[in-house]
Protein backbone atom coordinates (compact mmCIF):
# COMPACT_ATOMS: atom_id res chain seq x y z
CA UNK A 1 100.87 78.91 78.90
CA UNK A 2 103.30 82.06 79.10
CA UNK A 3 106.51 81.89 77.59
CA UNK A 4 108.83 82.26 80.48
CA UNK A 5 111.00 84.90 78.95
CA UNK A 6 108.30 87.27 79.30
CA UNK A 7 107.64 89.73 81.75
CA UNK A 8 104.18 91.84 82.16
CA UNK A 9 101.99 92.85 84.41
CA UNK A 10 101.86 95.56 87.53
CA UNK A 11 104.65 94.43 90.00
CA UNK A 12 102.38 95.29 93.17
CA UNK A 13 99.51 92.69 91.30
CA UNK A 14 102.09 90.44 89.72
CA UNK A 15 101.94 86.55 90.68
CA UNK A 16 104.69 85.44 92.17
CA UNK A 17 105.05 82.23 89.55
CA UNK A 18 105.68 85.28 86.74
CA UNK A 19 108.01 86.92 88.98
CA UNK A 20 109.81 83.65 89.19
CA UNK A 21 109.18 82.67 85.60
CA UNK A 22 112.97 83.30 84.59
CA UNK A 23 113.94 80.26 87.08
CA UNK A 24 111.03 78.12 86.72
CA UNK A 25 109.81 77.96 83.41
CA UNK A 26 106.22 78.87 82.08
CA UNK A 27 103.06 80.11 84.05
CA UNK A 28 99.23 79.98 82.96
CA UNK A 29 96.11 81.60 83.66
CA UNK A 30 96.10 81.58 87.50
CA UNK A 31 98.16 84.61 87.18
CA UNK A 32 94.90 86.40 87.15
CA UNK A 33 93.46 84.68 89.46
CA UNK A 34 96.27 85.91 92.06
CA UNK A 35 95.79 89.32 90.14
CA UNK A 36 91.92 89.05 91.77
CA UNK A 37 92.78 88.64 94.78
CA UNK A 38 95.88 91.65 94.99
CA UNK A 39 92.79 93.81 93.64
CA UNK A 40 90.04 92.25 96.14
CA UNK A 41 92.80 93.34 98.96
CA UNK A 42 93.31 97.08 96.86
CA UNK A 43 88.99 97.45 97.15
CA UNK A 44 89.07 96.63 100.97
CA UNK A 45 92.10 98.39 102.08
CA UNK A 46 92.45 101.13 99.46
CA UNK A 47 96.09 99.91 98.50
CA UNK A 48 97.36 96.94 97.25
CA UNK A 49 100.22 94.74 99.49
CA UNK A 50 103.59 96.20 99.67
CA UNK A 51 102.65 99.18 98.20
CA UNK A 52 104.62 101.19 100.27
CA UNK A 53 107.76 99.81 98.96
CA UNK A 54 109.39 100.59 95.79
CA UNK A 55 108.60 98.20 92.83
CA UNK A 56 111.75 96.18 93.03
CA UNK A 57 111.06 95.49 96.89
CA UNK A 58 107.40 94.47 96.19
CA UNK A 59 108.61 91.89 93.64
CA UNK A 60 111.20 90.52 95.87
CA UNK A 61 108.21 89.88 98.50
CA UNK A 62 105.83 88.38 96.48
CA UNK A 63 108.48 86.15 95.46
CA UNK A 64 109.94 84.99 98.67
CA UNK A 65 107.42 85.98 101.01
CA UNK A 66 103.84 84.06 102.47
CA UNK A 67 100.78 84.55 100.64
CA UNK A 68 99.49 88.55 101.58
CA UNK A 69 96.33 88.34 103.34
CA UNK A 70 93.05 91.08 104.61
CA UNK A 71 94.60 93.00 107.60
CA UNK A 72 92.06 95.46 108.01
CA UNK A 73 88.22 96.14 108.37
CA UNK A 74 85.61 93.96 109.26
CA UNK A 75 85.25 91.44 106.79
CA UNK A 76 83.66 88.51 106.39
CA UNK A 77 84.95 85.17 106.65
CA UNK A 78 83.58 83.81 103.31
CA UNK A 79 85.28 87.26 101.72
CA UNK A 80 88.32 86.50 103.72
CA UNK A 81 88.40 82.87 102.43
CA UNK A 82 87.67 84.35 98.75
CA UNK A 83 90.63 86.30 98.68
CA UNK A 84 92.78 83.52 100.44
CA UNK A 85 91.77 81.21 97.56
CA UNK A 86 93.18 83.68 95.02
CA UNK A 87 96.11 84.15 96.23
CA UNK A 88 97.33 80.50 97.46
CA UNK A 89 100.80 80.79 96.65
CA UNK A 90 101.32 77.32 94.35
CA UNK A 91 100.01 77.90 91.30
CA UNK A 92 98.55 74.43 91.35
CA UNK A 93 96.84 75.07 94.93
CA UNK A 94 95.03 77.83 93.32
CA UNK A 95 91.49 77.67 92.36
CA UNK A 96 90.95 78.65 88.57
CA UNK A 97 88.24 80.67 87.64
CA UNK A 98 85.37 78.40 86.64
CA UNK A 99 86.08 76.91 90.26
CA UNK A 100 85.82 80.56 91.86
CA UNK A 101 82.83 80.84 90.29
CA UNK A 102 81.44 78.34 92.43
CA UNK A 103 82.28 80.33 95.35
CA UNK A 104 79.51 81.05 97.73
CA UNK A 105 81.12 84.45 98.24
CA UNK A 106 80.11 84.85 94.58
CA UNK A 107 76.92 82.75 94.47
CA UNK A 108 75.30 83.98 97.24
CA UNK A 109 72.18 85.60 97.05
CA UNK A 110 72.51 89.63 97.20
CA UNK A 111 70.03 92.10 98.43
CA UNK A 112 68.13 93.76 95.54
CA UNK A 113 69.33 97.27 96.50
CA UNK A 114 73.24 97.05 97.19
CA UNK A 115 74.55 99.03 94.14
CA UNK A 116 71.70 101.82 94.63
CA UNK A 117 72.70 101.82 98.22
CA UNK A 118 76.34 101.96 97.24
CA UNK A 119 75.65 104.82 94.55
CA UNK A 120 73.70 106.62 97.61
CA UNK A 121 76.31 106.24 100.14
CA UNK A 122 79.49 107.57 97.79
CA UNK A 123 77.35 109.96 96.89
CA UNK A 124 76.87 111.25 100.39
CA UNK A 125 80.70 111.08 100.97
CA UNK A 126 81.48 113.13 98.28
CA UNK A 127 79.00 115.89 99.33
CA UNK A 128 80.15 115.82 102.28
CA UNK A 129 84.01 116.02 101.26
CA UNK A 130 82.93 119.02 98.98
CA UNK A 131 81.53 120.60 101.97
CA UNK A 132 84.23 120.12 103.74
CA UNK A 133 86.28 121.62 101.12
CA UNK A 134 83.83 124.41 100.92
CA UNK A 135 84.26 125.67 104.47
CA UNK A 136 88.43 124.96 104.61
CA UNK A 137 88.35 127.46 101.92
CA UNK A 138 85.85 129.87 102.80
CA UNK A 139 87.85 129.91 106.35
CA UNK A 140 91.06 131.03 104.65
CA UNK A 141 89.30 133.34 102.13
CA UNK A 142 88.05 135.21 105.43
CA UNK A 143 91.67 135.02 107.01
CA UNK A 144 93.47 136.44 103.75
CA UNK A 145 90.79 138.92 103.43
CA UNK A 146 91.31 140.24 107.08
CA UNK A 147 95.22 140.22 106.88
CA UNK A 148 94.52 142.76 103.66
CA UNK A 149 92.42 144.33 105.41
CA UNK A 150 95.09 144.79 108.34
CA UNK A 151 97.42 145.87 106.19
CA UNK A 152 95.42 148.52 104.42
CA UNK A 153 94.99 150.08 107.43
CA UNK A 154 98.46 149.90 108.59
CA UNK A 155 99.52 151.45 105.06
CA UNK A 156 97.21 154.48 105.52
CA UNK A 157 99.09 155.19 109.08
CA UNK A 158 102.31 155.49 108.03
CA UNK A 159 101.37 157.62 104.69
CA UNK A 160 99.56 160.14 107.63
């Protein structure tokens, strides 16, 4: 148990019992728990909820607002119900973490390769990105050269 006059944490990953902690009285450790779930959203979507408010906003809808859920992508329904575990909005609704743990999300069995494949796949990405790069460059390498070259030759007209 928190005392409730303090205050810290990430607003965007902030519970909304510690956001409401001045009015309510103490929190515990499911405050990580709805932490997990902000960041499950933040791996799947590549932002956390609300982020594109200001802090101040954000806080004011974790606080008032419904539980945030997955909006994107095609993910699974025992992911889905992973995240919407962490993130039940009563403190005492939420799962702690030796229950999570129990999760079949968690539990279930994995395939032998997934981080290699992982590793593989980001690696292609980035290669692919720095290729991209590569050529977007290269292109306006070739257009800066020709302008120079333009105006070289412009320059030796008008000193004839």
């Amino acid at each position: 148990m928190c005392p409730a006059n303090s205050f810290v944490g990430t607003p965007y990953w902030m519970a909304p019992e510690v956001i409401l902690a001045m009015d309510e009285g103490q929190y515990d450790g499911k405050v990580d728990i709805w932490s997990l779930g902000i960041t499950c959203i933040e791996l799947a979507e590549r932002k956390p909820p609300y982020f594109n408010m200001n802090a101040m906003s954000a806080l004011y809808h974790i606080a008032q607002n419904d539980s945030p859920v997955l909006t994107g992508g095609d993910w699974s329904d025992i992911f889905r119900h992973f995240v919407e575990l962490c993130l039940q909005k009563n403190p005492s609704d939420r799962l702690d973490g030796s229950e999570l743990l129990q999760h079949v999300f968690i539990t279930r069995p994995r395939a032998q390769r997934v981080i290699l494949d992982l590793i593989q796949r980001t690696k292609a990405a980035v290669r692919e990105l720095d290729n991209l790069n590569y050529r977007k460059m290269k292109k306006i390498l070739m257009v800066d050269s020709q302008e120079n070259e333009v105006s070289t030759v412009d320059g030796e007209e008008d000193s004839t």
